[in-house]
N, C-alpha and C. Protein backbone atom coordinates (compact mmCIF):
# COMPACT_ATOMS: atom_id res chain seq x y z
N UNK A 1 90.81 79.47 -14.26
CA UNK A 1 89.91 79.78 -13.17
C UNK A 1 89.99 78.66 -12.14
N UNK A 2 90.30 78.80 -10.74
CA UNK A 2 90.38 77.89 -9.82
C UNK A 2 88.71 77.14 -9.56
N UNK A 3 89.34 76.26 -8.88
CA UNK A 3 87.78 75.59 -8.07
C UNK A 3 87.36 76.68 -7.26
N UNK A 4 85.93 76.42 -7.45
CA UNK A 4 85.12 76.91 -6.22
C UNK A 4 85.12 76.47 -4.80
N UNK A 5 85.52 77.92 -4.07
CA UNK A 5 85.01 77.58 -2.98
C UNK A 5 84.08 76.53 -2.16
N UNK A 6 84.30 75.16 -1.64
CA UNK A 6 83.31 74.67 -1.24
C UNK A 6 82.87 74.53 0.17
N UNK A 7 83.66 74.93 0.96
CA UNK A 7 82.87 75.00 2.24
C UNK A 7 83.36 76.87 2.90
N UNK A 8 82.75 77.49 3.51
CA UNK A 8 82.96 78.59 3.56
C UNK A 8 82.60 79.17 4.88
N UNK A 9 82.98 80.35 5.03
CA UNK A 9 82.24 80.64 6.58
C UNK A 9 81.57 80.45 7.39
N UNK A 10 80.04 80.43 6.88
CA UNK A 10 79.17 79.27 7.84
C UNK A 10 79.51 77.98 8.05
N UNK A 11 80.36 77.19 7.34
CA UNK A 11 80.65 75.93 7.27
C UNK A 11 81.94 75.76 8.12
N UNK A 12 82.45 77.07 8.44
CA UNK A 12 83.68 77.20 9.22
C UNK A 12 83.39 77.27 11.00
N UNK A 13 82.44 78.41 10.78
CA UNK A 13 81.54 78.64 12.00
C UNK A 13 81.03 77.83 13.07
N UNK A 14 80.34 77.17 12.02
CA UNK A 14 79.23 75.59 12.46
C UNK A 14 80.57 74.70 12.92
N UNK A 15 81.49 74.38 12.60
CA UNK A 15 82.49 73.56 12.95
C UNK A 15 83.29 73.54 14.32
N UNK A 16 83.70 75.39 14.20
CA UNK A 16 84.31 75.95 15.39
C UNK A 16 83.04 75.93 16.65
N UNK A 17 81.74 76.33 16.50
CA UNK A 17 81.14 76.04 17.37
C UNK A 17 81.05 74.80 17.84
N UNK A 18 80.67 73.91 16.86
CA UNK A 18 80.42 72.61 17.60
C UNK A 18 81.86 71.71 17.98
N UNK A 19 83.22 72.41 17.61
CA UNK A 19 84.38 71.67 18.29
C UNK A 19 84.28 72.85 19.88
N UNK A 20 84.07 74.20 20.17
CA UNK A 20 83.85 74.22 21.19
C UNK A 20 82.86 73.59 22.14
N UNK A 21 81.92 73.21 22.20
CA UNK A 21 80.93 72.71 22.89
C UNK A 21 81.64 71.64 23.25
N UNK A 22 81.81 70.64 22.53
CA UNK A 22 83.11 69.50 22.98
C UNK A 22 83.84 69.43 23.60
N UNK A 23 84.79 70.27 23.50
CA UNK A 23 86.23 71.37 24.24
C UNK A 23 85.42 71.25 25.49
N UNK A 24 84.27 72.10 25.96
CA UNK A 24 83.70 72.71 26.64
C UNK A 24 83.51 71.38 27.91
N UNK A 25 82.66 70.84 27.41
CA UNK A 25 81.38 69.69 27.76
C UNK A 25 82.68 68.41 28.13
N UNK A 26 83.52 68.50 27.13
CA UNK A 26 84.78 66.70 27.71
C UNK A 26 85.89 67.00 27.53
N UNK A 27 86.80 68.31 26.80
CA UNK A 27 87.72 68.05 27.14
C UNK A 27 88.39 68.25 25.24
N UNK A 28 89.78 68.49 25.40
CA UNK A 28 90.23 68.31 24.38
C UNK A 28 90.43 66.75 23.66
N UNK A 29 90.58 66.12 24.70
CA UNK A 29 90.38 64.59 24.09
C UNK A 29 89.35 63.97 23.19
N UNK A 30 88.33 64.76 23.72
CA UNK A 30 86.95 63.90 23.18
C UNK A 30 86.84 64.95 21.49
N UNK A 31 87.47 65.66 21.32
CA UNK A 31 87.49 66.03 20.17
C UNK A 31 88.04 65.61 19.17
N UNK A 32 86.89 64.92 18.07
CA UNK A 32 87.39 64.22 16.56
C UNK A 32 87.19 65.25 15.48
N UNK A 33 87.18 64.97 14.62
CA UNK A 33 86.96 65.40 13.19
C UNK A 33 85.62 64.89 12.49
N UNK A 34 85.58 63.78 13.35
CA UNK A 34 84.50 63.02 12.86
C UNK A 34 83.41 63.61 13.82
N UNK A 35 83.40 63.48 14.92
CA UNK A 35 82.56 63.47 15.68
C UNK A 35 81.97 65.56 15.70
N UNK A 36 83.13 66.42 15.19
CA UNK A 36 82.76 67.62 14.84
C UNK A 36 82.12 67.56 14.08
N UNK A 37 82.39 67.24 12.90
CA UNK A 37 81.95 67.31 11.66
C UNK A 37 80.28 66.84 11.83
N UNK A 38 79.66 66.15 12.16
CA UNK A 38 78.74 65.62 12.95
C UNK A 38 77.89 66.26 13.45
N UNK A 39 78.15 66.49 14.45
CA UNK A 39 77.70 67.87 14.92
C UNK A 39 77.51 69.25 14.53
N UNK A 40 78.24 69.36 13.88
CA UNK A 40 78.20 70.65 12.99
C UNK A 40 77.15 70.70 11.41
N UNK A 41 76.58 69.11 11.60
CA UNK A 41 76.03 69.01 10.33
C UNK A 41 76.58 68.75 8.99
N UNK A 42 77.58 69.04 8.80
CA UNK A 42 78.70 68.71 7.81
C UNK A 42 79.34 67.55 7.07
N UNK A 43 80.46 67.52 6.95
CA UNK A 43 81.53 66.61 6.35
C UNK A 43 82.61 67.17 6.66
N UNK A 44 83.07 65.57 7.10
CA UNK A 44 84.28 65.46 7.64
C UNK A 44 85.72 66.22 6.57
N UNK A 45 85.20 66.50 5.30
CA UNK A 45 86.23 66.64 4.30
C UNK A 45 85.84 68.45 4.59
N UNK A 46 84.97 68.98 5.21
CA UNK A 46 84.70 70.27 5.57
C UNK A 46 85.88 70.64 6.35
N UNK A 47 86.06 69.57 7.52
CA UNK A 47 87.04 69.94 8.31
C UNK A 47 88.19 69.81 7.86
N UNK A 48 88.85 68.90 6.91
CA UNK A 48 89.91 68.79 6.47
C UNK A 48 90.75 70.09 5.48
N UNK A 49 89.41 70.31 4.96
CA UNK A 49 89.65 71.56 3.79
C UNK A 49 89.56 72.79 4.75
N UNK A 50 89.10 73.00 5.56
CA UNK A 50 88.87 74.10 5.89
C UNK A 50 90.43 74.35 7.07
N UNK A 51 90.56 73.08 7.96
CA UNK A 51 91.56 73.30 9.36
C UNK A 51 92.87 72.63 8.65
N UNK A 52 92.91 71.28 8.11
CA UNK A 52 93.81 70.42 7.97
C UNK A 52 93.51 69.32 8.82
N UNK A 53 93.20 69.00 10.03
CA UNK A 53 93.00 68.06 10.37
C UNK A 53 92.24 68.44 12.54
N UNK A 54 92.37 67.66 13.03
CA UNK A 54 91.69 68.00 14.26
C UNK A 54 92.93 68.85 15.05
N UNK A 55 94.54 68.99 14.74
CA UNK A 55 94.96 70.03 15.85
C UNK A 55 95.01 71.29 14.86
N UNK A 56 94.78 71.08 13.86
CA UNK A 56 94.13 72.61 12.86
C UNK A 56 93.07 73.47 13.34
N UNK A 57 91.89 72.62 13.96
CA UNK A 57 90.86 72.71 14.53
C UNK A 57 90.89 73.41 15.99
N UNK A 58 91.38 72.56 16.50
CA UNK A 58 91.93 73.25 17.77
C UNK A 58 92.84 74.20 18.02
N UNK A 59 93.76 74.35 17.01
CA UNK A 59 94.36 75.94 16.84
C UNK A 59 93.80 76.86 16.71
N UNK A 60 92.82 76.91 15.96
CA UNK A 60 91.97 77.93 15.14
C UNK A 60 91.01 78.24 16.33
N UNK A 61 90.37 77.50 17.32
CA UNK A 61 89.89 77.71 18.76
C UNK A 61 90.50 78.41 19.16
N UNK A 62 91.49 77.97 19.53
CA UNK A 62 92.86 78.74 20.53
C UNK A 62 92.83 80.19 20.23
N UNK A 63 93.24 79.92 18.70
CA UNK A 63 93.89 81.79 17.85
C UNK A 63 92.21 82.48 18.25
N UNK A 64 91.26 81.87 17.78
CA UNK A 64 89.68 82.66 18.34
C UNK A 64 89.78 83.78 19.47
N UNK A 65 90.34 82.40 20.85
CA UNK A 65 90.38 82.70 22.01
C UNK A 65 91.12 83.93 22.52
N UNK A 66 92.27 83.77 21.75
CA UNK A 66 93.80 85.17 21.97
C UNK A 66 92.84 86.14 21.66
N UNK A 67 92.48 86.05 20.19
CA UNK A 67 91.94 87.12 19.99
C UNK A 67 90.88 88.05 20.53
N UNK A 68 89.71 87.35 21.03
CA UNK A 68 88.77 88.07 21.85
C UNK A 68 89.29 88.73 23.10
N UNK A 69 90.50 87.88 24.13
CA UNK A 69 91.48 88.27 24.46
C UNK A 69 92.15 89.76 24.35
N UNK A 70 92.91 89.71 22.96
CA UNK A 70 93.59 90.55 22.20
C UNK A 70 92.61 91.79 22.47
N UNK A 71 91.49 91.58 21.67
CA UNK A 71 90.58 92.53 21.27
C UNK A 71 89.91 93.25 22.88
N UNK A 72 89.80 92.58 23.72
CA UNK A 72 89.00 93.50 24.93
C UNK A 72 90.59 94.17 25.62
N UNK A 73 91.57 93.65 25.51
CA UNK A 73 92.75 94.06 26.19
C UNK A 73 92.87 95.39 25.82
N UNK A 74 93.07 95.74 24.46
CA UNK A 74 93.74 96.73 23.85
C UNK A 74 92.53 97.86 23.83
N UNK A 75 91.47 97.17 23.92
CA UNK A 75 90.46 98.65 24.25
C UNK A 75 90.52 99.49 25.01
N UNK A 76 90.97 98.90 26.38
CA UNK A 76 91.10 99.55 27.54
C UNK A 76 92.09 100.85 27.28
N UNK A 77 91.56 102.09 27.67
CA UNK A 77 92.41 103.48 27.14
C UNK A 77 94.00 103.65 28.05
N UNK A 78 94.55 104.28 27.26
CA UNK A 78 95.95 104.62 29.08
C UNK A 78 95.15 105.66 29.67
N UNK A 79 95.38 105.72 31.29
CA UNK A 79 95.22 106.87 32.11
C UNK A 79 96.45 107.39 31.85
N UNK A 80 96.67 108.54 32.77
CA UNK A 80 96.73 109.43 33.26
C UNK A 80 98.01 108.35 34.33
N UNK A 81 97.08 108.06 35.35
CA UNK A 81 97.53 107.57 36.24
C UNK A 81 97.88 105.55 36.16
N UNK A 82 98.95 104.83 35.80
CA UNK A 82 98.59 103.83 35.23
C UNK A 82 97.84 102.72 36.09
N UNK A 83 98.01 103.24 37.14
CA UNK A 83 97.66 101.92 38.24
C UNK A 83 95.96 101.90 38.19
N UNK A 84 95.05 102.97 37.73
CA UNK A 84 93.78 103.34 37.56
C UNK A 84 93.22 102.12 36.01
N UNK A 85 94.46 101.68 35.54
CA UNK A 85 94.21 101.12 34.09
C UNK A 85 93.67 99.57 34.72
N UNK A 86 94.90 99.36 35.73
CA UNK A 86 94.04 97.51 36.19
C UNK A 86 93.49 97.09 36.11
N UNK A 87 92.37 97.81 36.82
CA UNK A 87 90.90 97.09 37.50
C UNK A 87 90.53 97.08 35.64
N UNK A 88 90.77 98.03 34.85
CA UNK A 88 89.97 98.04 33.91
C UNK A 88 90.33 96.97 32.37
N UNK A 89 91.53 96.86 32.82
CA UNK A 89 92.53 95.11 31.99
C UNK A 89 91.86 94.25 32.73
N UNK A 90 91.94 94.31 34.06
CA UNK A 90 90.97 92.88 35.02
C UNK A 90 89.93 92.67 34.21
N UNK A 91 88.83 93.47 34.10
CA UNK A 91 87.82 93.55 33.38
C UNK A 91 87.86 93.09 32.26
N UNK A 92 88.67 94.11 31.29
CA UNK A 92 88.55 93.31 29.87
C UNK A 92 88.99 91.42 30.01
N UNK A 93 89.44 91.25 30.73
CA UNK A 93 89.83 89.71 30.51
C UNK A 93 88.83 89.50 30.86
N UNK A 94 88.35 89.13 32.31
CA UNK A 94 86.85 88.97 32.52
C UNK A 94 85.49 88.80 31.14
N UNK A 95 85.58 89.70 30.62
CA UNK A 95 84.57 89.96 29.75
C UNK A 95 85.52 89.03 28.51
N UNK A 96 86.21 88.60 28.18
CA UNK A 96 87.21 87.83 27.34
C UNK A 96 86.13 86.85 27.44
N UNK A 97 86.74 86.14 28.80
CA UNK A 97 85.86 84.79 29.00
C UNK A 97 85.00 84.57 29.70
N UNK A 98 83.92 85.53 29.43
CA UNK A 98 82.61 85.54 29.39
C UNK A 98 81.88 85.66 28.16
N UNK A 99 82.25 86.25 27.21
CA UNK A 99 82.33 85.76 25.63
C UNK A 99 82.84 85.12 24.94
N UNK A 100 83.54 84.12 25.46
CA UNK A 100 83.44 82.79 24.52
C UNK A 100 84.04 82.06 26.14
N UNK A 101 83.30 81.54 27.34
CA UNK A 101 83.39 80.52 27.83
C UNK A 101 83.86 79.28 27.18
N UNK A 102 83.23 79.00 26.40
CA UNK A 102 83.57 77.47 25.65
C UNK A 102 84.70 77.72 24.97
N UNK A 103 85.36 78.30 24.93
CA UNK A 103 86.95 77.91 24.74
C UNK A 103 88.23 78.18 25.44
N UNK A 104 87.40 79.42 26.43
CA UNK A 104 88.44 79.85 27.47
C UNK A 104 89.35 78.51 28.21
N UNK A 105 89.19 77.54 28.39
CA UNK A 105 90.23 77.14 28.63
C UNK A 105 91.36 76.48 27.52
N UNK A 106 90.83 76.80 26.00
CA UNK A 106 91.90 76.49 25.66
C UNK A 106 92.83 77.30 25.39
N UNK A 107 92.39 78.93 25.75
CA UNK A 107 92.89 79.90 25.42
C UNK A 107 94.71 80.33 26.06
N UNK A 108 94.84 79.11 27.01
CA UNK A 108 96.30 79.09 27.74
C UNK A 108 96.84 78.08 26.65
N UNK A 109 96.36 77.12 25.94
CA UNK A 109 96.76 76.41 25.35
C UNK A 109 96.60 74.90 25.58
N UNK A 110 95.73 74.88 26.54
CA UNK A 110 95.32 73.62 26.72
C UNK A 110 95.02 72.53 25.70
N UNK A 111 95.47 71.57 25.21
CA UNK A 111 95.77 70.54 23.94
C UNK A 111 96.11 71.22 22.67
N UNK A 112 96.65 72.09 22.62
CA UNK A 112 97.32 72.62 21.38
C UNK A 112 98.63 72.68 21.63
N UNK A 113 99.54 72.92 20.54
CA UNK A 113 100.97 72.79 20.20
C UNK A 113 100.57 74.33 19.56
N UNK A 114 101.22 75.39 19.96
CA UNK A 114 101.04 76.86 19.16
C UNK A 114 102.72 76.86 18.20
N UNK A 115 102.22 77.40 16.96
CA UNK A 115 103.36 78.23 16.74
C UNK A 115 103.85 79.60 16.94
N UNK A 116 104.52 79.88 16.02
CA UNK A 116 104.99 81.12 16.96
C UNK A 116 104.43 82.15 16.49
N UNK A 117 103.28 82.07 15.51
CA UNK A 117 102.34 83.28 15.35
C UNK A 117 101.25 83.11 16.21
N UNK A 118 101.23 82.31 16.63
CA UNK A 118 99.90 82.12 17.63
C UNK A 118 100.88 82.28 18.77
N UNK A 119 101.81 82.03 19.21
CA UNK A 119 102.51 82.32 20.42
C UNK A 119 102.01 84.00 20.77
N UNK A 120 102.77 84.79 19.42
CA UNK A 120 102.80 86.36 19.54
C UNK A 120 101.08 86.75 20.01
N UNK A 121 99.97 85.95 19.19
CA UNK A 121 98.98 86.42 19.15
C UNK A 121 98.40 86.67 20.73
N UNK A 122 98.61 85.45 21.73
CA UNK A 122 98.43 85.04 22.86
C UNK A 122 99.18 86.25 23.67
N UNK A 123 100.01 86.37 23.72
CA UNK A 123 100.93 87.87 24.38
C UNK A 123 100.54 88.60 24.34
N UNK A 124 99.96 89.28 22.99
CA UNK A 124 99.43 90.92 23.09
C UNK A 124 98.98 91.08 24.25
N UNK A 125 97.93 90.48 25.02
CA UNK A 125 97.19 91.03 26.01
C UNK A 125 98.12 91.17 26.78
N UNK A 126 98.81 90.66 26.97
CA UNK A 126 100.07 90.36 28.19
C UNK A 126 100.76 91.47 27.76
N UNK A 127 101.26 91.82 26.72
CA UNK A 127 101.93 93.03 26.22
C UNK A 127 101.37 94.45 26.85
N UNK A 128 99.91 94.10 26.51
CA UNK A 128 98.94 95.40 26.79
C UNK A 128 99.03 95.69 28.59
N UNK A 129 99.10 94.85 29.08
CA UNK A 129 99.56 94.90 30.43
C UNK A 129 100.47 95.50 30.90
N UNK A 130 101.69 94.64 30.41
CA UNK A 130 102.95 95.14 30.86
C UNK A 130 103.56 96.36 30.05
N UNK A 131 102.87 96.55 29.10
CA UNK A 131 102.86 98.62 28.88
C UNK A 131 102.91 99.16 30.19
N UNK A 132 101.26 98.95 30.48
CA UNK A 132 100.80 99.49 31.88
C UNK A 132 102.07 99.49 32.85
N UNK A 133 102.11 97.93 33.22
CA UNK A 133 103.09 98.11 34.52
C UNK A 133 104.57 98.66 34.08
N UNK A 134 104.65 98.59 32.88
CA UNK A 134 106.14 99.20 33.20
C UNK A 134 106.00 100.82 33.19
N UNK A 135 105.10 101.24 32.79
CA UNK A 135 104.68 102.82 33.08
C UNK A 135 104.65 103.37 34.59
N UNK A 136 103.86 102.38 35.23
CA UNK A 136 103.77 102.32 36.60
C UNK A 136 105.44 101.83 37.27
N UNK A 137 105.94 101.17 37.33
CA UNK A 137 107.66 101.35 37.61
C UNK A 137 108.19 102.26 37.58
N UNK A 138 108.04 102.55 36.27
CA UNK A 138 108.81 104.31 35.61
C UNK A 138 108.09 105.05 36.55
N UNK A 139 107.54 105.37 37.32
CA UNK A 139 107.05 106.12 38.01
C UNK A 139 106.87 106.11 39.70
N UNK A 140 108.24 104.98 39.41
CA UNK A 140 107.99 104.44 41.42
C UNK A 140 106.69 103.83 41.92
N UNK A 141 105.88 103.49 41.35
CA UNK A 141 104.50 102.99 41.88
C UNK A 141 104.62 101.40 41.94
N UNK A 142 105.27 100.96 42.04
CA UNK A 142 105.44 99.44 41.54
C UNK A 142 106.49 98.73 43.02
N UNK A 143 107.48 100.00 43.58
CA UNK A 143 108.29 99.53 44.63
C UNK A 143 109.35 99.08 43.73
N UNK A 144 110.04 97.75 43.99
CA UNK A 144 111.31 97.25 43.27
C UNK A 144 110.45 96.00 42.68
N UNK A 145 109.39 96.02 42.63
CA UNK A 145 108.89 94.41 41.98
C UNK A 145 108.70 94.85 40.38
N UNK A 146 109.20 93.87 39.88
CA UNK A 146 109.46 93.52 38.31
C UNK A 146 108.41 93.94 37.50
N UNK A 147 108.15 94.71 36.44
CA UNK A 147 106.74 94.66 36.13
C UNK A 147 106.57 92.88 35.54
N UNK A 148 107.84 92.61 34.92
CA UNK A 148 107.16 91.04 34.14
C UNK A 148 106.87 90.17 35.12
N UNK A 149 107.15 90.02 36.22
CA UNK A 149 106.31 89.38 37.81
C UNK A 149 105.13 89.83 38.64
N UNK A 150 105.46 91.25 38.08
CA UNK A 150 103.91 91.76 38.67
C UNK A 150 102.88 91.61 37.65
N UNK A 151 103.16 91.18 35.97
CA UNK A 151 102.11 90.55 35.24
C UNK A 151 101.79 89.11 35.31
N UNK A 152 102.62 88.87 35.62
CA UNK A 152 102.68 87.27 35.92
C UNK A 152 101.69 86.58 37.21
N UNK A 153 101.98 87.57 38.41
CA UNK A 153 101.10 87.26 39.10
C UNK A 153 99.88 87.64 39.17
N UNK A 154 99.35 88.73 38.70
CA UNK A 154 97.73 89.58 38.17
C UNK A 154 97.16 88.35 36.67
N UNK A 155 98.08 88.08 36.43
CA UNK A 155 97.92 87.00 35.00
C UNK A 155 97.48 85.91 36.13
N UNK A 156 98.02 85.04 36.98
CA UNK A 156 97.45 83.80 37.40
C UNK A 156 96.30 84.13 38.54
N UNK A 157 96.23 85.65 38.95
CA UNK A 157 95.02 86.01 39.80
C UNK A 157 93.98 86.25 38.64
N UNK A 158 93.61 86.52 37.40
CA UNK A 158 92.67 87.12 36.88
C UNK A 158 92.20 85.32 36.27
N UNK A 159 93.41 84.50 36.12
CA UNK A 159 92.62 83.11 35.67
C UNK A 159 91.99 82.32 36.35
N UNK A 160 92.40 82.44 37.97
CA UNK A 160 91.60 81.73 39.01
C UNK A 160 90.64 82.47 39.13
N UNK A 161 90.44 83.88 38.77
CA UNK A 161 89.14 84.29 39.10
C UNK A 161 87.86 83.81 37.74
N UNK A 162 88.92 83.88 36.56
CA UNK A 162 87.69 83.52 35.57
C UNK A 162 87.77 82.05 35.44
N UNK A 163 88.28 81.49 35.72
CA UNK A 163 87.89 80.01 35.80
C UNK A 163 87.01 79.77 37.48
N UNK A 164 86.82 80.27 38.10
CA UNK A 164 86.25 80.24 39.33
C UNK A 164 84.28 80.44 38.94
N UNK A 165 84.52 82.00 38.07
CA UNK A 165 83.71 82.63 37.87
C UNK A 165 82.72 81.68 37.01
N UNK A 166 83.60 81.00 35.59
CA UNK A 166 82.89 80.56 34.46
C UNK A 166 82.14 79.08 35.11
N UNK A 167 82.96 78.78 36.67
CA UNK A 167 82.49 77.19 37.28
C UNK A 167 81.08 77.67 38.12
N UNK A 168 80.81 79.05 38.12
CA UNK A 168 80.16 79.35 39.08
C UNK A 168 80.14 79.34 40.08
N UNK A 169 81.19 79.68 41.17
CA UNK A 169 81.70 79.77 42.31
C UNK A 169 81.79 81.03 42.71
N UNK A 170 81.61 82.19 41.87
CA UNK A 170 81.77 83.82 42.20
C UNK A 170 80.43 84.13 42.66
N UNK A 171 79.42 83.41 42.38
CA UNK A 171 77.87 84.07 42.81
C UNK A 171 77.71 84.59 41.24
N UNK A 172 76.25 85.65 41.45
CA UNK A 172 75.40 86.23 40.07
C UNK A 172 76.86 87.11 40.07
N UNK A 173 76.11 87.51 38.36
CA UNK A 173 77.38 88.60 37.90
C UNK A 173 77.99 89.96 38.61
N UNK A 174 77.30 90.15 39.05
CA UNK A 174 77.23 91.55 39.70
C UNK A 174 78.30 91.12 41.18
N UNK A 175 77.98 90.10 41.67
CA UNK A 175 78.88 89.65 43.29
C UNK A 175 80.26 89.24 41.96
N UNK A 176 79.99 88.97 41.71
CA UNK A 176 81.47 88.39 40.54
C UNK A 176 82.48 89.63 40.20
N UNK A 177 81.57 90.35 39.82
CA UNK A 177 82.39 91.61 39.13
C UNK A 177 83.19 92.90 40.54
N UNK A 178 81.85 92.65 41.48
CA UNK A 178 83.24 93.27 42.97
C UNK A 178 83.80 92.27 43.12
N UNK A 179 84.04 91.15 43.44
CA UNK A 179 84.88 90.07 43.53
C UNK A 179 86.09 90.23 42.84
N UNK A 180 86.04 90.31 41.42
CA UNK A 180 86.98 90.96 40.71
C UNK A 180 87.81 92.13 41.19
N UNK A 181 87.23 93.02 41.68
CA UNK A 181 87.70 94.38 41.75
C UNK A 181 88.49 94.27 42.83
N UNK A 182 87.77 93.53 43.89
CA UNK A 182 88.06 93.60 45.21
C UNK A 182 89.34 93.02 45.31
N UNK A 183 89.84 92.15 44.73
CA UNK A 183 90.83 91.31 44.17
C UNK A 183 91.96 91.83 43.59
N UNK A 184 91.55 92.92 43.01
CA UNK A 184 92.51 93.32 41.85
C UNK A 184 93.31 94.72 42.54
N UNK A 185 92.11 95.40 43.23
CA UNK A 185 92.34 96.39 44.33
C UNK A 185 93.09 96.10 45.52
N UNK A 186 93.34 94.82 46.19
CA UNK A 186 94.42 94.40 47.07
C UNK A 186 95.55 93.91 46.41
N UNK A 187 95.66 93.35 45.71
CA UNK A 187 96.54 92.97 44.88
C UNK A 187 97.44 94.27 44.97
N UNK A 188 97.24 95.35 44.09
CA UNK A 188 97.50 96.52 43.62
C UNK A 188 98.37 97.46 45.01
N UNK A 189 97.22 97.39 45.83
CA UNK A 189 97.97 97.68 46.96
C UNK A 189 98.97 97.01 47.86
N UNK A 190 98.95 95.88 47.71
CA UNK A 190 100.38 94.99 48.09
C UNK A 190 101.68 95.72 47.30
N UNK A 191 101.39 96.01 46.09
CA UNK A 191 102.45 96.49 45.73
C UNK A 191 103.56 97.86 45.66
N UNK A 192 102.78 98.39 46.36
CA UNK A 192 103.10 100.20 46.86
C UNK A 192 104.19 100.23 47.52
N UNK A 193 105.39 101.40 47.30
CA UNK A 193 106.71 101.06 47.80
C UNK A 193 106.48 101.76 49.64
């Protein structure tokens, strides 16, 4: 019979929260093991057993981050029409990092080293995209622009908007969310052959 379990989900939880707040508040630098552990109420041997060490910690942020990511991306249904899908991928990212602010910026990878399962994990959304746009190509709606450039650039417009948004520079939610649209809706139309 193995050892028991000794630190466990809540003890995982409490950790990942209080290394985001950190993340959040100074930066990937200011993040210890010690100084999590701490905060989280814990032991430092919590974090060891549970991550491996502090870029264990910060992976496991990261993979969080893809995933909420992951998870609002792939909700979004196909139309009909694909260019109608945008505004509504804009959105799901939006709402990404607006549910977990405190890690959204490490969610590009900011102080992590990914491997290449966390590489794949980080893509899906990007995947879920460029479904879209290459549907929209296949269909002449795109002109001659690339779909992997036309994700590329909706990818660095949707991060200045949620890093804009999360600094509070968009106004209340509601001016934020046409802001979004309004954004995503010129964009879209730049690209018409």
């Amino acid at each position: 019979m193995g050892r028991p379990k000794e630190h466990g989900d809540q003890a995982r939880d409490a950790l990942l929260s209080a290394a985001a707040a950190v993340l959040h508040d100074e930066g990937p630098g200011a993040v210890s093991v010690r100084r999590v552990a701490d905060d989280a109420g814990t032991s430092t041997r919590a974090v060891y057993s549970l991550f491996g060490d502090k870029s264990g910690l910060l992976t496991a942020l990261a993979q969080e981050a893809a995933e909420t990511m992951r998870r609002h991306h792939e909700a979004v249904p196909e139309r009909d029409d694909p260019l109608d899908e945008l505004p509504d991928l804009a959105l799901a990212y939006r709402a990404a990092a607006l549910e977990r602010p405190h890690v959204y910026g490490i969610y590009l990878g900011e102080g992590v080293d990914l491997d290449h399962d966390a590489q794949a994990l980080y893509y899906r959304s990007f995947d879920r995209v460029l479904r879209t746009l290459r549907r929209a190509a296949a269909s002449g709606r795109l002109g001659d622009h690339e779909p992997v450039d036309v994700g590329r650039h909706l990818w660095a417009l949707v991060h200045g908007l949620a890093s804009l948004e999360l600094k509070g520079f968009l106004g209340d939610p509601g001016r934020a969310r046409r802001l979004w649209l309004e954004a995503i809706a010129a964009t879209v139309r730049g690209y018409a052959p």
